[in-house]
N, C-alpha and C. Protein backbone atom coordinates (compact mmCIF):
# COMPACT_ATOMS: atom_id res chain seq x y z
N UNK A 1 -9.59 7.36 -1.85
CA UNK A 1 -10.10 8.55 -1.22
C UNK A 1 -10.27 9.61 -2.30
N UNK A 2 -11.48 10.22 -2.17
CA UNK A 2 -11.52 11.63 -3.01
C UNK A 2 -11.52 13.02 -2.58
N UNK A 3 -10.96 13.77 -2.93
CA UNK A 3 -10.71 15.56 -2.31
C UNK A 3 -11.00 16.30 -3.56
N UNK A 4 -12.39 16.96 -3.85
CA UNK A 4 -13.06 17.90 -4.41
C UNK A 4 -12.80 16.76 -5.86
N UNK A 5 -13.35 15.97 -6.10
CA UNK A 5 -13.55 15.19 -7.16
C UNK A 5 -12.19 15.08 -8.22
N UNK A 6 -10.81 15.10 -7.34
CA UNK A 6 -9.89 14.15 -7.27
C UNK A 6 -9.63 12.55 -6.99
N UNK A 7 -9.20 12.04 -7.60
CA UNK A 7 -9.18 10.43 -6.68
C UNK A 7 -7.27 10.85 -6.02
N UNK A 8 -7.54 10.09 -4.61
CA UNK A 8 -6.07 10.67 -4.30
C UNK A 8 -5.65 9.27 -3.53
N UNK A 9 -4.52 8.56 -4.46
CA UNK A 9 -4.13 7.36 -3.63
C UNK A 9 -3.79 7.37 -2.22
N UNK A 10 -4.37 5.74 -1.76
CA UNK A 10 -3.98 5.78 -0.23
C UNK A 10 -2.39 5.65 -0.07
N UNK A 11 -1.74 6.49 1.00
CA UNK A 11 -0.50 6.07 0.72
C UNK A 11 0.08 5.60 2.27
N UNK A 12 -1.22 4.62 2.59
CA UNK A 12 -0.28 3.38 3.56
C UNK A 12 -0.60 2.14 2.99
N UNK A 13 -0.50 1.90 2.08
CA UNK A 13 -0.26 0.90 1.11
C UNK A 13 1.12 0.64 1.21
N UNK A 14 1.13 -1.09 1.26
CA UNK A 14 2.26 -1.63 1.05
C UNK A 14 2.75 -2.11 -0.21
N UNK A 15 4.39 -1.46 -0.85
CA UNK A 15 4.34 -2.01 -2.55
C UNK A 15 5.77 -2.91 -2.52
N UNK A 16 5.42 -3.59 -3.41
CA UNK A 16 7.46 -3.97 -3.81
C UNK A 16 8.05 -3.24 -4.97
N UNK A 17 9.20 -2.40 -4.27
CA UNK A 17 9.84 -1.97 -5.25
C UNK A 17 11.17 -2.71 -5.31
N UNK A 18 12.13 -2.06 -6.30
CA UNK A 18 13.14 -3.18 -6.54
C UNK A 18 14.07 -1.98 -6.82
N UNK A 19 15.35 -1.38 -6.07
CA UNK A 19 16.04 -0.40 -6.67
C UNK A 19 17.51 -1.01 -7.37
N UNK A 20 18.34 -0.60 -7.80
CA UNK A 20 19.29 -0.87 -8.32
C UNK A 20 20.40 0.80 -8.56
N UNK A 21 21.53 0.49 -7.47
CA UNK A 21 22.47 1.24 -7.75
C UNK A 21 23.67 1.19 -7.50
N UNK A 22 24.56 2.33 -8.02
CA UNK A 22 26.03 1.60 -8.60
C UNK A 22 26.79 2.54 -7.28
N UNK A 23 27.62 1.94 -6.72
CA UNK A 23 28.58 2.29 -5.73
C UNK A 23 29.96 2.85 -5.87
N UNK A 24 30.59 3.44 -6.09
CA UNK A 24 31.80 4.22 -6.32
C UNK A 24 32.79 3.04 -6.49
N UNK A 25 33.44 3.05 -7.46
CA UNK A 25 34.59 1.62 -7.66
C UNK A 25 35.59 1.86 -7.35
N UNK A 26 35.92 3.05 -6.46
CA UNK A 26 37.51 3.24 -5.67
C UNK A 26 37.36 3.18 -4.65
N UNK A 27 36.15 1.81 -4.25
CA UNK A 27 36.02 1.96 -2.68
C UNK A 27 36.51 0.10 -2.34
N UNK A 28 36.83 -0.07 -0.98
CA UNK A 28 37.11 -1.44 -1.20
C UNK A 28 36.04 -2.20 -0.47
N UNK A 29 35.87 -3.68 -0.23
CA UNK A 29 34.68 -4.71 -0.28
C UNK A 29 34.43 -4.25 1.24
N UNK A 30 34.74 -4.02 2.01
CA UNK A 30 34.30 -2.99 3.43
C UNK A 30 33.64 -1.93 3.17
N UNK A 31 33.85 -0.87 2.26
CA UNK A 31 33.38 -0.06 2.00
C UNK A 31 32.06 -0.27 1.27
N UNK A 32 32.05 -1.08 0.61
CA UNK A 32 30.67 -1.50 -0.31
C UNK A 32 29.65 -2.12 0.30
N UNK A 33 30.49 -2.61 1.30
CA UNK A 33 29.35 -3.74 2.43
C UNK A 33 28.70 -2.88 3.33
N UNK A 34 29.32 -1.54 3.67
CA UNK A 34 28.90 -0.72 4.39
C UNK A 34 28.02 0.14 4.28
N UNK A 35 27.99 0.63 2.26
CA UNK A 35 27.20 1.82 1.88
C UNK A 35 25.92 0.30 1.71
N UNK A 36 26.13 -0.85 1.31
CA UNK A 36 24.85 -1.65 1.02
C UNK A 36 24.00 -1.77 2.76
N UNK A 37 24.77 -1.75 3.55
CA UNK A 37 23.78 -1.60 5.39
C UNK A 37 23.58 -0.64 5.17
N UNK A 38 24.09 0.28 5.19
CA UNK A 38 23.45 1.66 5.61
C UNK A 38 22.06 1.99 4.44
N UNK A 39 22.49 1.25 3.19
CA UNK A 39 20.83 1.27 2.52
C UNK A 39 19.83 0.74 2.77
N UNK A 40 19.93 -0.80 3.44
CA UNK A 40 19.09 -1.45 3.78
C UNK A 40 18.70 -1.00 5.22
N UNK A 41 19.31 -0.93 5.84
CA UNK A 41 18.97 -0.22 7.29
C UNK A 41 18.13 1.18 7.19
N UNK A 42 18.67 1.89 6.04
CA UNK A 42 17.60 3.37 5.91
C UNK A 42 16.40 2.82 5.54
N UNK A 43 16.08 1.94 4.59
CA UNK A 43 14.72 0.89 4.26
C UNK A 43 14.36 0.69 5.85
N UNK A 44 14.41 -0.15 6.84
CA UNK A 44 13.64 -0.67 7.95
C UNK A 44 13.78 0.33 8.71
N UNK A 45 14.68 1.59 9.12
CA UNK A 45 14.30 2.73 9.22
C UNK A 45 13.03 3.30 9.36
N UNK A 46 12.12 3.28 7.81
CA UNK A 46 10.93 3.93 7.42
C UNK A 46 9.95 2.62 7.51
N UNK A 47 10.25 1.55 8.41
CA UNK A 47 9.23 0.43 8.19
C UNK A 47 8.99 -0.22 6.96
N UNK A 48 9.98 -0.04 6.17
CA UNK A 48 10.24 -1.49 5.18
C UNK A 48 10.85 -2.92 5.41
N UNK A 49 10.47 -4.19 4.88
CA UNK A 49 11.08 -4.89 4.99
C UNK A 49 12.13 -5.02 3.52
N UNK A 50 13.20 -5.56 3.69
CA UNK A 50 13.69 -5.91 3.04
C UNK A 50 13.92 -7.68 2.16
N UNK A 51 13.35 -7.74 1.36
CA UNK A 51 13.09 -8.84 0.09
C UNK A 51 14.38 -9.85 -0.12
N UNK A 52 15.30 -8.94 -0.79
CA UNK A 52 16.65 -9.67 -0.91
C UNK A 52 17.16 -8.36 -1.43
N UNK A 53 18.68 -8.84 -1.29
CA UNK A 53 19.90 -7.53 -1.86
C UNK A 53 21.01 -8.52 -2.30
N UNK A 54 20.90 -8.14 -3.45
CA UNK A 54 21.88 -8.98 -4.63
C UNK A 54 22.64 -8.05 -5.22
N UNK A 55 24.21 -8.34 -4.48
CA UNK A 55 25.32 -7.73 -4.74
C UNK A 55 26.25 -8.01 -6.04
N UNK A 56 25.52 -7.38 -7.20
CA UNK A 56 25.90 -7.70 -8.85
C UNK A 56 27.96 -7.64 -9.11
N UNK A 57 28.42 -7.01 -8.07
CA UNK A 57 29.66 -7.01 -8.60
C UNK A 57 30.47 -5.81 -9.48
N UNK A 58 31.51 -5.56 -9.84
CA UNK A 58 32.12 -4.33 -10.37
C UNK A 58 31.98 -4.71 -11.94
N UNK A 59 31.43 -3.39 -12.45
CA UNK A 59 31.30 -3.66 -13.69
C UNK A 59 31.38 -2.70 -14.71
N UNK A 60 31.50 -2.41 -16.04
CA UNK A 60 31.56 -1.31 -16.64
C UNK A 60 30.44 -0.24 -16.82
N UNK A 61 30.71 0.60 -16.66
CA UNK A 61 29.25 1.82 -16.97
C UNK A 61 29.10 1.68 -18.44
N UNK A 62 27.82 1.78 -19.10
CA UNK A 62 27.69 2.11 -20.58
C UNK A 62 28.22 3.44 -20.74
N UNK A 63 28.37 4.65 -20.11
CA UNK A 63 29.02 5.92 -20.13
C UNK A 63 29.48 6.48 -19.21
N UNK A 64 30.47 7.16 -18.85
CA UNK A 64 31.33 7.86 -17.61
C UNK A 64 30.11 8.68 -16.63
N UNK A 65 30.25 8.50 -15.55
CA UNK A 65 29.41 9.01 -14.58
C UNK A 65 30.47 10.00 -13.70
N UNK A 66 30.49 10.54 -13.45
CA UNK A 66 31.26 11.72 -12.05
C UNK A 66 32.95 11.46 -12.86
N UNK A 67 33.21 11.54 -13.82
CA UNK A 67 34.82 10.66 -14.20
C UNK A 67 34.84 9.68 -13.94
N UNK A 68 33.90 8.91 -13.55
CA UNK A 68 34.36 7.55 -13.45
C UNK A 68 33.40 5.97 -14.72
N UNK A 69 34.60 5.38 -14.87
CA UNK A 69 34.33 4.38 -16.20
C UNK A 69 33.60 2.75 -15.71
N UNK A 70 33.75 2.44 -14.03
CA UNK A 70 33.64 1.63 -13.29
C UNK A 70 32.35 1.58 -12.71
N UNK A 71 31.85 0.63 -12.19
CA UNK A 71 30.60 1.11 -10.84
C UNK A 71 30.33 -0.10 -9.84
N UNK A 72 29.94 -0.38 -9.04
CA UNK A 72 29.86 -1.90 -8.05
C UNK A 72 28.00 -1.36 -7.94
N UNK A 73 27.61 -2.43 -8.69
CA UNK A 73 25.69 -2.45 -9.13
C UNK A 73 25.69 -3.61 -7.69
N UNK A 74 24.50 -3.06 -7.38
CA UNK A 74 23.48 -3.77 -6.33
C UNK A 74 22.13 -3.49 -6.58
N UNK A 75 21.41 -4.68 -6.48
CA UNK A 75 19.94 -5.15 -6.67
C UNK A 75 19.00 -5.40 -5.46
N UNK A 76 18.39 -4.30 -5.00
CA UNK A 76 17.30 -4.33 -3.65
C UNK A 76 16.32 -4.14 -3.69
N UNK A 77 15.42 -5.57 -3.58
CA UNK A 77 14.06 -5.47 -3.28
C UNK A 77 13.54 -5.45 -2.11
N UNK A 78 12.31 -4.65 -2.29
CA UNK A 78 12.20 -4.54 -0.55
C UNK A 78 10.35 -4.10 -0.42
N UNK A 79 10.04 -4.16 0.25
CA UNK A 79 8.97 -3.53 0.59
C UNK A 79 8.37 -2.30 1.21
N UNK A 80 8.15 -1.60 1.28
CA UNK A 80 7.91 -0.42 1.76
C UNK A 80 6.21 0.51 1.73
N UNK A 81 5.93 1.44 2.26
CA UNK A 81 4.93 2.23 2.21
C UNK A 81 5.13 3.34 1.02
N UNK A 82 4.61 4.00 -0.18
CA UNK A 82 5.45 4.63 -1.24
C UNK A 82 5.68 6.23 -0.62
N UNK A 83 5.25 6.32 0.68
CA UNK A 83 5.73 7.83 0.96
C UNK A 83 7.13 7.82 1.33
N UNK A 84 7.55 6.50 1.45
CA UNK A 84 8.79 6.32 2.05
C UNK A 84 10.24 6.15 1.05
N UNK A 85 9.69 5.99 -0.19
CA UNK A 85 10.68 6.03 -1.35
C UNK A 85 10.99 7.21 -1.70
N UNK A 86 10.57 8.40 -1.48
CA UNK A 86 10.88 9.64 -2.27
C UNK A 86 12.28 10.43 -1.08
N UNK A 87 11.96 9.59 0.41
CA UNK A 87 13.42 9.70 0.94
C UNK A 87 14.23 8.67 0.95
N UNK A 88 14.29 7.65 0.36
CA UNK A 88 14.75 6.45 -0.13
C UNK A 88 16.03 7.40 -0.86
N UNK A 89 14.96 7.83 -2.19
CA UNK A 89 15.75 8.84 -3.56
C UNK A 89 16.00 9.60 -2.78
N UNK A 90 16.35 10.65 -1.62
CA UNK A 90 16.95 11.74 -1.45
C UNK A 90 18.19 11.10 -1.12
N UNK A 91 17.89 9.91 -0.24
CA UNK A 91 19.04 9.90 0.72
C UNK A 91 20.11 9.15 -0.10
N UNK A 92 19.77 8.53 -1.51
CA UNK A 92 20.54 7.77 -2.31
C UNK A 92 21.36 9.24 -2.95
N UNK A 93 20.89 9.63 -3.40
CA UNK A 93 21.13 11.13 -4.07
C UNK A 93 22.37 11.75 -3.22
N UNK A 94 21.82 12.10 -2.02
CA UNK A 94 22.89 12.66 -0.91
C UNK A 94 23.88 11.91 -0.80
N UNK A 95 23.73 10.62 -1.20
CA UNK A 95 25.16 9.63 -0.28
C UNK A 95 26.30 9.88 -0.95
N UNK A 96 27.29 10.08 -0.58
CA UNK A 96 28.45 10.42 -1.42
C UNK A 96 29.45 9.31 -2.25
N UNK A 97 29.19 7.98 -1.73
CA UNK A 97 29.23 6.82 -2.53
C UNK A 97 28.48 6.02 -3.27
N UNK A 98 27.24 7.09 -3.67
CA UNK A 98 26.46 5.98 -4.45
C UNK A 98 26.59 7.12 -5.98
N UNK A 99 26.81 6.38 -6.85
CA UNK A 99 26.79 7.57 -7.68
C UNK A 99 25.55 7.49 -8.94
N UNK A 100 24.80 6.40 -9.08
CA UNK A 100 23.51 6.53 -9.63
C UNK A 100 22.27 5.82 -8.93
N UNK A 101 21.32 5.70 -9.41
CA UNK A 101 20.34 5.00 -7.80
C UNK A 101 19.07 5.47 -9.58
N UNK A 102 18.15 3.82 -9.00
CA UNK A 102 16.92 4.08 -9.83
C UNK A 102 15.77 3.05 -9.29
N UNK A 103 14.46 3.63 -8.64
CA UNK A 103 13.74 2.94 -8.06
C UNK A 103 12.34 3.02 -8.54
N UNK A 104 12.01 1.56 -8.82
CA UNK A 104 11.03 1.52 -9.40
C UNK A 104 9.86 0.12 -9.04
N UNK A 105 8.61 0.53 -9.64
CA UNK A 105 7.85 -0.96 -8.39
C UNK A 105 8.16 -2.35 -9.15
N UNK A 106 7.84 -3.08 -8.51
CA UNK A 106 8.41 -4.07 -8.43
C UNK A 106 7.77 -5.26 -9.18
N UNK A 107 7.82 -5.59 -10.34
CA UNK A 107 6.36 -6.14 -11.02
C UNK A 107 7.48 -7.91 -10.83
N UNK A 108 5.91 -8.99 -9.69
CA UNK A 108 6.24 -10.16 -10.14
C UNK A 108 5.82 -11.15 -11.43
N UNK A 109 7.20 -11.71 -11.58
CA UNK A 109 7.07 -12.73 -12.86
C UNK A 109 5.80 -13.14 -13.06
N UNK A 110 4.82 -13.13 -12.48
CA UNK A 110 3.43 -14.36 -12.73
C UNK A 110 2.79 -13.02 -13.15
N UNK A 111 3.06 -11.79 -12.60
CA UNK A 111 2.25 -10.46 -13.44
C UNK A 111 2.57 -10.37 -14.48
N UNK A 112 3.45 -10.20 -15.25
CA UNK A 112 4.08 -9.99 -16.41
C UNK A 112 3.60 -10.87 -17.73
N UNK A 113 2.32 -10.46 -18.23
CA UNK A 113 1.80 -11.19 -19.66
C UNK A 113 2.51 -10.42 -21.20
N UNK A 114 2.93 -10.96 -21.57
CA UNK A 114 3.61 -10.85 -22.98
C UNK A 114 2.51 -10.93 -24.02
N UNK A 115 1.95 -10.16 -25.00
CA UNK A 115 1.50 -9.80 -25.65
C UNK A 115 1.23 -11.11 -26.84
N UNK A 116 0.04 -11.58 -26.90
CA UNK A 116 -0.53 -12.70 -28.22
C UNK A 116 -0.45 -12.07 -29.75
N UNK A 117 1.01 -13.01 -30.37
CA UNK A 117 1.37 -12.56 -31.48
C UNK A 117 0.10 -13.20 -32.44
């Protein structure tokens, strides 16, 4: 679509993004299972489906986040409309157990050409 000789993406387009974020490590495996529904559920919420959610496990931060040296990483791909990620990021932001969050699209393996040395 164009508005005064702008090009302005359509945004009911469907994309795969893939987020990845770290969960507070003073919480216990109830607690982690809970902040990971309530993410995926805010996804189908806004009419996403959800791809897969791969629960990476407790692991070290490369640097201290909020005082803390720990983090429990989860891996969610999902599908969505992209007006629907920018409250994706609020509501990751707001949650009081997630303490970093990074979402980005979702490029598949058969896309991905490596450069002719």
């Amino acid at each position: 679509m164009t508005t005064g000789g702008l090009i302005v993406p359509s945004e009911t387009t469907v994309k795969t993004y893939e987020t990845l974020y770290i969960i507070r490590p003073n919480l216990d495996e109830e607690a982690v299972d809970r902040t990971v529904i309530a993410v995926d559920e805010y996804i189908k919420n806004f009419g996403g489906t959800i791809v897969s959610t791969d629960k990476k496990g407790r692991r070290r931060l490369a640097y201290e986040v909020k005082k803390m040296r720990d983090g429990y990483y989860v891996l969610t791909i999902f599908k969505a409309k992209s007006e629907s990620v920018a409250q994706l990021k609020r509501m990751m932001t707001l949650h009081e157990d997630i303490i970093r969050s990074l979402i980005v699209l979702h490029e598949a393996e058969s896309e991905v050409q490596l450069p002719q040395a």
